[in-house]
N, C-alpha and C. Protein backbone atom coordinates (compact mmCIF):
# COMPACT_ATOMS: atom_id res chain seq x y z
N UNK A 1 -28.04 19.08 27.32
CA UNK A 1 -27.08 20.01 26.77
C UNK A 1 -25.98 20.29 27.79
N UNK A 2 -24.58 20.42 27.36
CA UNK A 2 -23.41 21.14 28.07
C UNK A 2 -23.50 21.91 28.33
N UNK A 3 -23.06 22.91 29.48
CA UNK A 3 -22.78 23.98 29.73
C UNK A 3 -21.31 24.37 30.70
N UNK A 4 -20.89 25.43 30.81
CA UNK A 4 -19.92 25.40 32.15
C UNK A 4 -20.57 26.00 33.05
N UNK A 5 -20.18 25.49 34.21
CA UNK A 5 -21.02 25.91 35.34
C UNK A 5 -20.06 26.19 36.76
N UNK A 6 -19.96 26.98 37.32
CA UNK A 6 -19.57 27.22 38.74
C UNK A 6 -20.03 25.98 39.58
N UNK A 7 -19.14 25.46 40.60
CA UNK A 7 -19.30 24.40 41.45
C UNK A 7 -20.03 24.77 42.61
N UNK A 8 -21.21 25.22 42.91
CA UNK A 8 -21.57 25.75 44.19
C UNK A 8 -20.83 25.48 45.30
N UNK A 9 -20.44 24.37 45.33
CA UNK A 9 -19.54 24.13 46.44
C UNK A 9 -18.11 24.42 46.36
N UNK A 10 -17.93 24.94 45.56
CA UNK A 10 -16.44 25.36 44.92
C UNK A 10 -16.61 26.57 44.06
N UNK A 11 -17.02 27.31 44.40
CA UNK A 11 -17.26 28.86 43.12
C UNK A 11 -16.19 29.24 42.39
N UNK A 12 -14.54 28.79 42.94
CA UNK A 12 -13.73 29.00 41.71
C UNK A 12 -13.68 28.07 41.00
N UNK A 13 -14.20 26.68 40.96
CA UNK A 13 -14.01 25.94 40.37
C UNK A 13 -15.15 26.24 39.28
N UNK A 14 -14.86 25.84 37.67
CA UNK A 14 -15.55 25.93 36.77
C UNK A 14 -15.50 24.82 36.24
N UNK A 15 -16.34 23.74 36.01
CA UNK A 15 -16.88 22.68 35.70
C UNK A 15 -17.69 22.26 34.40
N UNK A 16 -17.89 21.06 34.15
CA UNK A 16 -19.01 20.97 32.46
C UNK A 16 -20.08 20.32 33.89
N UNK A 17 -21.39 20.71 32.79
CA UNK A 17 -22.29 20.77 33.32
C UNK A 17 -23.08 19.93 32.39
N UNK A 18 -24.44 19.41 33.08
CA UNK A 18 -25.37 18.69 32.01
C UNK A 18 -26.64 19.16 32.69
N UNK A 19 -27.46 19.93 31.46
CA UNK A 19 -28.87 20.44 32.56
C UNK A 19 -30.04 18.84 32.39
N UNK A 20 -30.09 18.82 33.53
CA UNK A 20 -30.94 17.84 33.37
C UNK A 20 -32.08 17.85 33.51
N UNK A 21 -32.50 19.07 33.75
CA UNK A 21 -34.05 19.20 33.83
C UNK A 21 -34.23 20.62 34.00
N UNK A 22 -35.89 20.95 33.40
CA UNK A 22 -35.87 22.67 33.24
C UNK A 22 -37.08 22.73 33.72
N UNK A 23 -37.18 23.67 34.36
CA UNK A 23 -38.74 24.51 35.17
C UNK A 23 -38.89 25.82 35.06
N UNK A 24 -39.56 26.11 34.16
CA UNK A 24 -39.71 27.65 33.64
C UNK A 24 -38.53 28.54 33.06
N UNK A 25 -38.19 29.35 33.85
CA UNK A 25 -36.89 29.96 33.60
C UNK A 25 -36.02 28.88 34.28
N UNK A 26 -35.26 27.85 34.78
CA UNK A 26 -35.01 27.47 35.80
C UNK A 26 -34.42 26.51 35.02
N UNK A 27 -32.97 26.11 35.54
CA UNK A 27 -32.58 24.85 34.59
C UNK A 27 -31.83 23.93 36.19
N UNK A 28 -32.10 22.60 36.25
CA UNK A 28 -31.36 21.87 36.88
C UNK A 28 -30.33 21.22 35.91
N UNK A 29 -28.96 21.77 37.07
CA UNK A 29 -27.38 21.46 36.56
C UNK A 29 -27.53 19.98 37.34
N UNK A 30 -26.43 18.98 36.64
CA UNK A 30 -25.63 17.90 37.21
C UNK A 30 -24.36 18.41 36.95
N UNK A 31 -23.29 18.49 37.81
CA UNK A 31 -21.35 18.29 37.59
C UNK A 31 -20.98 17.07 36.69
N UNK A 32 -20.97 17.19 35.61
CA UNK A 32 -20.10 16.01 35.14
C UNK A 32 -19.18 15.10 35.96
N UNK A 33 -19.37 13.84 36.40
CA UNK A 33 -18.29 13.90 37.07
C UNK A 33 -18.73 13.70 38.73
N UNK A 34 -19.85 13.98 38.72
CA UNK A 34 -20.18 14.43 39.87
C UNK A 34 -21.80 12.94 40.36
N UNK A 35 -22.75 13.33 40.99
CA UNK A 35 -23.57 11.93 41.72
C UNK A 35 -24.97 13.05 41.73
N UNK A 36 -26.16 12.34 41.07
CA UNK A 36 -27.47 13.55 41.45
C UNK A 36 -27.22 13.52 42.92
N UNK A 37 -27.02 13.65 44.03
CA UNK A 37 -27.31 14.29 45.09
C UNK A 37 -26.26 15.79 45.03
N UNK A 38 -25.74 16.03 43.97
CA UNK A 38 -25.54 17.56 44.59
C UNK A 38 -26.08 18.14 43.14
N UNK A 39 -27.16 18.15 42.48
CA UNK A 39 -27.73 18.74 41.27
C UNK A 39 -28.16 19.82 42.03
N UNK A 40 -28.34 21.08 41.10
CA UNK A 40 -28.23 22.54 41.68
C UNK A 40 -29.64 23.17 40.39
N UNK A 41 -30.03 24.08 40.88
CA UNK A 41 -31.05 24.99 40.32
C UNK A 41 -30.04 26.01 39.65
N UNK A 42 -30.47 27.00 38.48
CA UNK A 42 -29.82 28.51 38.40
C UNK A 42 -31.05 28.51 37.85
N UNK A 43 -30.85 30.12 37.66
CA UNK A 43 -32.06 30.94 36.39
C UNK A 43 -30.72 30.62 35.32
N UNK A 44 -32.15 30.51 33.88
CA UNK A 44 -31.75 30.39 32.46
C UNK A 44 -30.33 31.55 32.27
N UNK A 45 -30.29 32.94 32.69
CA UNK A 45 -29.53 34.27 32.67
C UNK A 45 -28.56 34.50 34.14
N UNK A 46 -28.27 33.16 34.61
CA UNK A 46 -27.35 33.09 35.76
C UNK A 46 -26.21 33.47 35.65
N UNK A 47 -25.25 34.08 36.27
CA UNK A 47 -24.04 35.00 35.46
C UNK A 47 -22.79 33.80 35.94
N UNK A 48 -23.14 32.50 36.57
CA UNK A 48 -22.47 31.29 36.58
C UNK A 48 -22.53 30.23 35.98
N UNK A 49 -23.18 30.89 34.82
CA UNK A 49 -23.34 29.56 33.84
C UNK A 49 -23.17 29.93 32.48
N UNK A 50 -22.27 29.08 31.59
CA UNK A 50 -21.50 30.20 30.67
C UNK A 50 -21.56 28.74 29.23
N UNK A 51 -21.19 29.47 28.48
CA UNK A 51 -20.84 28.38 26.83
C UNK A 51 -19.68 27.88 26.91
N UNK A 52 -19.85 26.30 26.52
CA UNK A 52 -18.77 25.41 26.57
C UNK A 52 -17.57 26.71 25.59
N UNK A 53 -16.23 26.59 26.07
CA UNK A 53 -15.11 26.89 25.94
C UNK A 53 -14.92 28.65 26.04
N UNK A 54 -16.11 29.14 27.11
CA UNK A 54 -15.74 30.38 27.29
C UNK A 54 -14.60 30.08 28.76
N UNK A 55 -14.21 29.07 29.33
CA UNK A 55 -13.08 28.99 30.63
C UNK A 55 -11.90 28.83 29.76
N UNK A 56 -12.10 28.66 28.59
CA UNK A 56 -10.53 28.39 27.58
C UNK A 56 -10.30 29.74 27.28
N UNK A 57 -11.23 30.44 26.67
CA UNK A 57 -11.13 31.34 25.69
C UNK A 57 -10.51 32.78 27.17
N UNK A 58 -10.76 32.66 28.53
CA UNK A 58 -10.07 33.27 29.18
C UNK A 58 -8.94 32.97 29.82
N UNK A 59 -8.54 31.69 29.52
CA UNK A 59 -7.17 31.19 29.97
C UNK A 59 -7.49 30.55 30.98
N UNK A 60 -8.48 29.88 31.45
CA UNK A 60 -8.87 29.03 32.46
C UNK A 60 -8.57 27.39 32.17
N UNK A 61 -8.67 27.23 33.26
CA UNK A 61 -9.06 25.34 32.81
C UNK A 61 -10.39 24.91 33.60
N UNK A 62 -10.91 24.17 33.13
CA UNK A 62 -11.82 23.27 33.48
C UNK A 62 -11.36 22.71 34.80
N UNK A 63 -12.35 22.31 35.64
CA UNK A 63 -11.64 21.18 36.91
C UNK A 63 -12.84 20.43 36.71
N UNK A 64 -12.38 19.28 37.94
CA UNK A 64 -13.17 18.12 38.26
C UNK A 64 -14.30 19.30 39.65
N UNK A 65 -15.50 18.46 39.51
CA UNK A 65 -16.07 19.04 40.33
C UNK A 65 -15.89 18.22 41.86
N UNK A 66 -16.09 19.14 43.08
CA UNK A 66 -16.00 18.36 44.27
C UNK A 66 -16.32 16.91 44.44
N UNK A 67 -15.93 15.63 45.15
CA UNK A 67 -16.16 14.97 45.00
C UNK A 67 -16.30 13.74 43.67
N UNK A 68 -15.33 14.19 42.20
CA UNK A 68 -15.00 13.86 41.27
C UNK A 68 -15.08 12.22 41.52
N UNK A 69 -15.75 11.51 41.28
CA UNK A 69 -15.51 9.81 41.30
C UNK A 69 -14.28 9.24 40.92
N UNK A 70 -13.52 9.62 40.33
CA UNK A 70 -12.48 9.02 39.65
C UNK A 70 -11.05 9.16 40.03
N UNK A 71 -10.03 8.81 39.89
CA UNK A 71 -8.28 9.11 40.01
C UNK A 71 -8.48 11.11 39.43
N UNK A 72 -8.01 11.54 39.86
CA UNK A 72 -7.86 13.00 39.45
C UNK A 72 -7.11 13.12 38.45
N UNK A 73 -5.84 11.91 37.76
CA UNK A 73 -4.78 11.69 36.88
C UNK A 73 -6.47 11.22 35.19
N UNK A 74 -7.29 10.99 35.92
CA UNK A 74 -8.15 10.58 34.55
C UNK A 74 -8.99 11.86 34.30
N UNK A 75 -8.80 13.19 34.93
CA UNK A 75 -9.84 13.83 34.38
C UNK A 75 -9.42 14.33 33.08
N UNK A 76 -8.35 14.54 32.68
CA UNK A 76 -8.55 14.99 30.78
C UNK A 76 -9.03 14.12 30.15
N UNK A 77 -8.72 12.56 30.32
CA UNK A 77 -9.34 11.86 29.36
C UNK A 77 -11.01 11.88 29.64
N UNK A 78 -11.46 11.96 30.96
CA UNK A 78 -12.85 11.76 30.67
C UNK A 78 -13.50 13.64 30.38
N UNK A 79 -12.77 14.47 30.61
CA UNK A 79 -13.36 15.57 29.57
C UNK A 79 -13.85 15.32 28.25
N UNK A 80 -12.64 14.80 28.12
CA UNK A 80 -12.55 14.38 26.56
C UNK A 80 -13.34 13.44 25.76
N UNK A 81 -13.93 12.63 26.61
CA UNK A 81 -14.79 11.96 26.63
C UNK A 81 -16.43 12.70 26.76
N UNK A 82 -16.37 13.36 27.53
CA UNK A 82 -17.58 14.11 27.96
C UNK A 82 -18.12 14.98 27.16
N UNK A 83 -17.02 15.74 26.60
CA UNK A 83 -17.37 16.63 25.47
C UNK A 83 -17.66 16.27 23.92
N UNK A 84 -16.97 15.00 23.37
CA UNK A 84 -17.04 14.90 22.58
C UNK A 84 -18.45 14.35 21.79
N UNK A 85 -18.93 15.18 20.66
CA UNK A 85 -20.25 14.23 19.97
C UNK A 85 -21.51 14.57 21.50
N UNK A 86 -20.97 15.65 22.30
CA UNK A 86 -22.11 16.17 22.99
C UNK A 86 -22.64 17.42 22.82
N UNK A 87 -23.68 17.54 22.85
CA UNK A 87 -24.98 18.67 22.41
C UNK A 87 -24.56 19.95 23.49
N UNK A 88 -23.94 20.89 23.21
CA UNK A 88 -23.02 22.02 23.55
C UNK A 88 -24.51 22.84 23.54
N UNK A 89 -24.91 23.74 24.33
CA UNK A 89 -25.94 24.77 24.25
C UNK A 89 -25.12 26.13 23.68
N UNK A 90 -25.68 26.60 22.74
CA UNK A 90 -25.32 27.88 21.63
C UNK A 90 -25.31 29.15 22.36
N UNK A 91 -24.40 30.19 22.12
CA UNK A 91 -24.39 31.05 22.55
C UNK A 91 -25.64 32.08 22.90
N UNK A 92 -26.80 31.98 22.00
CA UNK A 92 -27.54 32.27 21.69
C UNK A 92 -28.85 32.25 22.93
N UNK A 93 -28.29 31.19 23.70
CA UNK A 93 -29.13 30.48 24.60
C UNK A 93 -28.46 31.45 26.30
N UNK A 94 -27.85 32.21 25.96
CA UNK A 94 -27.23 32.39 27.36
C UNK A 94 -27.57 34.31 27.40
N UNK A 95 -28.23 34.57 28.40
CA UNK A 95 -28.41 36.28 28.66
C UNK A 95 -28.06 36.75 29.69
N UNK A 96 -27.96 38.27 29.48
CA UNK A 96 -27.10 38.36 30.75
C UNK A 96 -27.91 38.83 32.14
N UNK A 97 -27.09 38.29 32.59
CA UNK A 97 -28.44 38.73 34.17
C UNK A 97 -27.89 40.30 34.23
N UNK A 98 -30.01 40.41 34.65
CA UNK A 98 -30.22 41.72 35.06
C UNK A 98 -29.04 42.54 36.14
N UNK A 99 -29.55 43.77 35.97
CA UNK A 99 -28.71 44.71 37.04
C UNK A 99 -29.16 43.97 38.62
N UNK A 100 -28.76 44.64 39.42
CA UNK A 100 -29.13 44.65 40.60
C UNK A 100 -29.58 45.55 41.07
N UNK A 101 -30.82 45.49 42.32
CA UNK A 101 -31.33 46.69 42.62
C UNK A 101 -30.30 47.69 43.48
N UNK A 102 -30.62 48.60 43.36
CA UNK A 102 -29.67 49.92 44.32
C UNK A 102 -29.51 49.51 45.72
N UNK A 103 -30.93 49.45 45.53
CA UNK A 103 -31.35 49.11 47.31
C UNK A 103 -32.60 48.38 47.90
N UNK A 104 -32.65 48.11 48.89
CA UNK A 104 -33.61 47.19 49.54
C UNK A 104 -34.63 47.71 50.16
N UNK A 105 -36.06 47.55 48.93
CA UNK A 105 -37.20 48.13 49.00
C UNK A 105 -38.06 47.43 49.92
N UNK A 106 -37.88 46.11 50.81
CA UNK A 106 -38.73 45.28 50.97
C UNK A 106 -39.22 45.51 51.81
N UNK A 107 -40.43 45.07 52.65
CA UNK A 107 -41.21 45.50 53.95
C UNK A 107 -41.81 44.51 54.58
N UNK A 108 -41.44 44.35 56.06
CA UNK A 108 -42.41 43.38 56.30
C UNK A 108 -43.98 43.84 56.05
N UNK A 109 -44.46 42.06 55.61
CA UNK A 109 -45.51 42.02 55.19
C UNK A 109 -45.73 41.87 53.74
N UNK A 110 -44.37 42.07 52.85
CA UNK A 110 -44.58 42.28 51.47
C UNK A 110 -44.78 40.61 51.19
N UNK A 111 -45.62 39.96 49.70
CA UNK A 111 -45.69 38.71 49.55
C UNK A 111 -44.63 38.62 48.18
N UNK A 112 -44.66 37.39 48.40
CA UNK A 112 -43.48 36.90 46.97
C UNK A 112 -43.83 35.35 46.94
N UNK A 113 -42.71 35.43 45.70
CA UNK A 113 -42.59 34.13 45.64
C UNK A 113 -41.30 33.77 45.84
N UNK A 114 -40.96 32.25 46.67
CA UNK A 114 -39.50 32.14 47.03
C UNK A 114 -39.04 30.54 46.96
N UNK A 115 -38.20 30.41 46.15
CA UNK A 115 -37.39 28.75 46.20
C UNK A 115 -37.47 28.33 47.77
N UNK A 116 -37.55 27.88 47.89
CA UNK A 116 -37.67 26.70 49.64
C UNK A 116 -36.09 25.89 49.33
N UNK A 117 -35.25 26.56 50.11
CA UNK A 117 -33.71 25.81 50.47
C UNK A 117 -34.07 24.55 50.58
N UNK A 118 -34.61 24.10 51.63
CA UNK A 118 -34.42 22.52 51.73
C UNK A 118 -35.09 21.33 50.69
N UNK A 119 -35.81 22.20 49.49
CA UNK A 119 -36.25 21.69 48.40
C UNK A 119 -36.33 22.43 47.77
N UNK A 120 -34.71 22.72 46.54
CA UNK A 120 -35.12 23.65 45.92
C UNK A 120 -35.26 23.78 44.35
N UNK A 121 -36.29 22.30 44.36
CA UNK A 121 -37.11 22.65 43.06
C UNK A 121 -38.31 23.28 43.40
N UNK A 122 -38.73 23.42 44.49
CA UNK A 122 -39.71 24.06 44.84
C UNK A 122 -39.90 25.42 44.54
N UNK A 123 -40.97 26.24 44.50
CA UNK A 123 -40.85 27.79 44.25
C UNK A 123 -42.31 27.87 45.17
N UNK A 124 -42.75 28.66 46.50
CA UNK A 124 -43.61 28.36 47.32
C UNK A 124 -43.75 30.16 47.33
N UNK A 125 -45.41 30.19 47.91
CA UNK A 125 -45.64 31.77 48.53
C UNK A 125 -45.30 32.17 49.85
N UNK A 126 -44.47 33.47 49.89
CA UNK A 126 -43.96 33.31 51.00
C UNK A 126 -44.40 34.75 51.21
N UNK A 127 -43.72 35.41 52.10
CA UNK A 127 -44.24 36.72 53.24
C UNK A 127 -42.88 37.47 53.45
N UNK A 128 -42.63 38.71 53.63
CA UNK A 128 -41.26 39.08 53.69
C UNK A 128 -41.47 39.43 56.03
N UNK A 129 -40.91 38.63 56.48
CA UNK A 129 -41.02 38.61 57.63
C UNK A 129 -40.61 39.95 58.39
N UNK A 130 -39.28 40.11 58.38
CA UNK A 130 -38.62 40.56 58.86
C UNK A 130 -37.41 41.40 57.82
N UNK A 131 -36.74 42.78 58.30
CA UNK A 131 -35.86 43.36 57.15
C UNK A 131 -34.90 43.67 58.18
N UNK A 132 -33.74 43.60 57.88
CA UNK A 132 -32.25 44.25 58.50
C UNK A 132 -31.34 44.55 57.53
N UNK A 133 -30.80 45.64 57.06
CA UNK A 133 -30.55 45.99 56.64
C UNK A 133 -30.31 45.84 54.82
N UNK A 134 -29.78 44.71 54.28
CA UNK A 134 -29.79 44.29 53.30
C UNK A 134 -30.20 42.93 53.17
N UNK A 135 -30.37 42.54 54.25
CA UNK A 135 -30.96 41.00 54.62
C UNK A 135 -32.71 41.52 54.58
N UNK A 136 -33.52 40.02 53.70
CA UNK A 136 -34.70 39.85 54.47
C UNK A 136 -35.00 38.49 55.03
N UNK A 137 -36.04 38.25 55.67
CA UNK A 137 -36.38 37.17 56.47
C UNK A 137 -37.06 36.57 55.54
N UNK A 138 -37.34 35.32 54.35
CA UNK A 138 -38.54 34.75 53.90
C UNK A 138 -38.89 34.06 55.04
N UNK A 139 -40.83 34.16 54.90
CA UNK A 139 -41.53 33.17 55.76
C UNK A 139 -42.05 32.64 54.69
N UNK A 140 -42.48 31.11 54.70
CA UNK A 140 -43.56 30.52 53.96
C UNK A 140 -44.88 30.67 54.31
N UNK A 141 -45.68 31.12 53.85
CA UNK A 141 -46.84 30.95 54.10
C UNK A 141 -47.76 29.72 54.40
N UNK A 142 -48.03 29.37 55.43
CA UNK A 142 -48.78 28.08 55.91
C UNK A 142 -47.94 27.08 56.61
N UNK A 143 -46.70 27.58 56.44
CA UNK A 143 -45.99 26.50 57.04
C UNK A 143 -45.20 26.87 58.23
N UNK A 144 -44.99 26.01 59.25
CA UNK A 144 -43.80 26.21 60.37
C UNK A 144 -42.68 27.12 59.90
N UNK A 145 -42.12 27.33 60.55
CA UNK A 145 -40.72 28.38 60.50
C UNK A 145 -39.51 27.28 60.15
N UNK A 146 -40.07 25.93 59.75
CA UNK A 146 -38.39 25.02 59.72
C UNK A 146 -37.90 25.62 58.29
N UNK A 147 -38.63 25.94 57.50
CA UNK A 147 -38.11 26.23 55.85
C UNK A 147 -37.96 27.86 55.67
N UNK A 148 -37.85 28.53 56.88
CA UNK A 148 -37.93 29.93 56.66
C UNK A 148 -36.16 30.25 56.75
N UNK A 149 -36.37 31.21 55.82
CA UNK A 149 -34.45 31.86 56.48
C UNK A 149 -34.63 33.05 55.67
N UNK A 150 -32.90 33.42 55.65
CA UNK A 150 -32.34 34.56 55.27
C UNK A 150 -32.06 34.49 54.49
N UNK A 151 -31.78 36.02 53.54
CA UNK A 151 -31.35 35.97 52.48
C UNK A 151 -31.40 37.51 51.83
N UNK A 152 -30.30 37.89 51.09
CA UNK A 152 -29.71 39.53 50.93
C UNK A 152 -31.20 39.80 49.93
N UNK A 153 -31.51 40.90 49.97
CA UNK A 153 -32.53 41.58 49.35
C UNK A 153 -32.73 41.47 47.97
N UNK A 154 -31.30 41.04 47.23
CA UNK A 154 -31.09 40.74 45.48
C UNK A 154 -31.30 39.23 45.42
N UNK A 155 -31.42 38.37 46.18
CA UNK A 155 -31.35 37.03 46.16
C UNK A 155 -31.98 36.39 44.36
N UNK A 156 -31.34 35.86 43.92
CA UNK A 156 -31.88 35.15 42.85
C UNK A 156 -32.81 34.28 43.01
N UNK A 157 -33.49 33.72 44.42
CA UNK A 157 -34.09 33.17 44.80
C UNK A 157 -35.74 33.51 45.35
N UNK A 158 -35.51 34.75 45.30
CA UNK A 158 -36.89 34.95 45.67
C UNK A 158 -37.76 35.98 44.05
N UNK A 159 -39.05 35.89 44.23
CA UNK A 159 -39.68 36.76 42.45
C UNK A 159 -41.08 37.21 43.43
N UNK A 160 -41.24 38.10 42.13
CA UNK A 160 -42.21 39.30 42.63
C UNK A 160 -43.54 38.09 42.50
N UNK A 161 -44.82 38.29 42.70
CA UNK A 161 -45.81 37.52 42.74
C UNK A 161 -46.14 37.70 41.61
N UNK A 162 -46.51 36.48 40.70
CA UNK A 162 -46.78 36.26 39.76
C UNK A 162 -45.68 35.40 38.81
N UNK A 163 -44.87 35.40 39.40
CA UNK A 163 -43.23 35.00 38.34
C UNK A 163 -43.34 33.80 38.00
N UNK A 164 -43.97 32.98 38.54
CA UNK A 164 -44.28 31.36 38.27
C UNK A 164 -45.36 31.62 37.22
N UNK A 165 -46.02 32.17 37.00
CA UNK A 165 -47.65 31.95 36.37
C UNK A 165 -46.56 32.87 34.87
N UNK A 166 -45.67 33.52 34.95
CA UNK A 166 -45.11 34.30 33.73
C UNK A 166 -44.41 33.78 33.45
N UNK A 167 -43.46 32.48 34.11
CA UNK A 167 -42.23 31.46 33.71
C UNK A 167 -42.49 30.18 33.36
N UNK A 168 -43.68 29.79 33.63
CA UNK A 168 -44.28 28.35 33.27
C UNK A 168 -43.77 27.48 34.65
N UNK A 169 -43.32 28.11 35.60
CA UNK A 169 -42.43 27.23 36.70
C UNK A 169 -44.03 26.68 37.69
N UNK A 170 -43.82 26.32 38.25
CA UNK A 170 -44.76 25.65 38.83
C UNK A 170 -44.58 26.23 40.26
N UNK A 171 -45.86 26.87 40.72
CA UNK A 171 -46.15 27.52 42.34
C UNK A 171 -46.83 26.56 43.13
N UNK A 172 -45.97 26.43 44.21
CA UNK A 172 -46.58 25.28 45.36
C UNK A 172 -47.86 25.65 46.22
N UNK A 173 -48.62 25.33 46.38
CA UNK A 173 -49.84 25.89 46.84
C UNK A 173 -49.38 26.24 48.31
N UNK A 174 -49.88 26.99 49.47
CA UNK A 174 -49.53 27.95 50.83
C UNK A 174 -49.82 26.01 51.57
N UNK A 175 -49.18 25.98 53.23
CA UNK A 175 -49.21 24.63 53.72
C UNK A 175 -50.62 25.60 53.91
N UNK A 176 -51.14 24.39 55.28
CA UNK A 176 -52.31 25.10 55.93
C UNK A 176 -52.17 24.66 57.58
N UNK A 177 -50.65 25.16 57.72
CA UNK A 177 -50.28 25.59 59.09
C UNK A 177 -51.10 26.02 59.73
N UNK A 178 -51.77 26.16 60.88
CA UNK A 178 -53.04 27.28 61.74
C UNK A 178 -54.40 27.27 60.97
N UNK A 179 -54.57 26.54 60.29
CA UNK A 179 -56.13 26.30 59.28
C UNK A 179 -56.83 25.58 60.35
């Protein structure tokens, strides 16, 4: 299915999108236009991922996404191409993301569950390490500190324990670092 999608690597840029694969709540984007090595994760209710011709309907245009394969003089025709006689996802299909919290309840020691950056179809158990102010530290559980980082307290990336077993997404079992 189509969608428009924000260019992660370009956030003003608004792009067609093709989900190419889904994990629970979780849809993997491709850029039209674009090579699977930069396919991207969102949640299903991502507030960057929108219904084909809502970038018209605000006076936007479409762009080529970073790294576009082609002459930049061919991207209307291959829109045009792209869109046409393709399976558009219905309005119906798009919600709006939740509020955000006020503030940052977290503690070290609290557990979660958290996408792993350097693989992030992954969704792994992790540990809330460390807190500074609106930042927390994810640790993975069982594993070295190479996949650990930062990240603001609202992160779309991290879920309360249990969120995989309530999304159908799939939880990576803990490494067994120090076992």
């Amino acid at each position: 299915m189509k969608v428009e999608a924000h260019d992660p690597r370009n956030v003003t840029s608004v792009c067609i999108a093709t989900v190419i694969g889904i994990s629970g709540a979780r849809l993997r984007l491709r850029l039209d236009g674009s090579d699977d090595k930069n396919d991207f994760w969102r949640l299903v209710d991502a507030s960057d991922i929108q219904q084909i011709g809502t970038c018209e309907k605000k006076g936007d245009m479409l762009q080529p996404p970073l790294g576009f394969r082609m002459n930049a003089s061919s991207w209307p025709m291959f829109l045009l191409r792209t869109l046409n006689g393709a399976e558009m996802a219905p309005a119906s299909y798009f919600k709006k993301e939740p509020q955000k919290p006020s503030q940052n309840f977290f503690k070290p020691g609290l557990k979660l569950e958290a996408v792993d950056k350097k693989n992030p179809f992954l969704i792994c158990p992790a540990t809330v390490g460390e807190v500074k102010g609106d930042e927390i530290f994810i640790t993975f559980d069982g594993w070295r500190g190479a996949f650990d980082y930062w990240c603001r307290y609202d992160s779309r990336d991290i879920f309360p324990v249990g969120w995989c077993s309530i999304t159908g997404d799939s939880l990576q079992p803990p490494g067994n670092y120090g076992k």
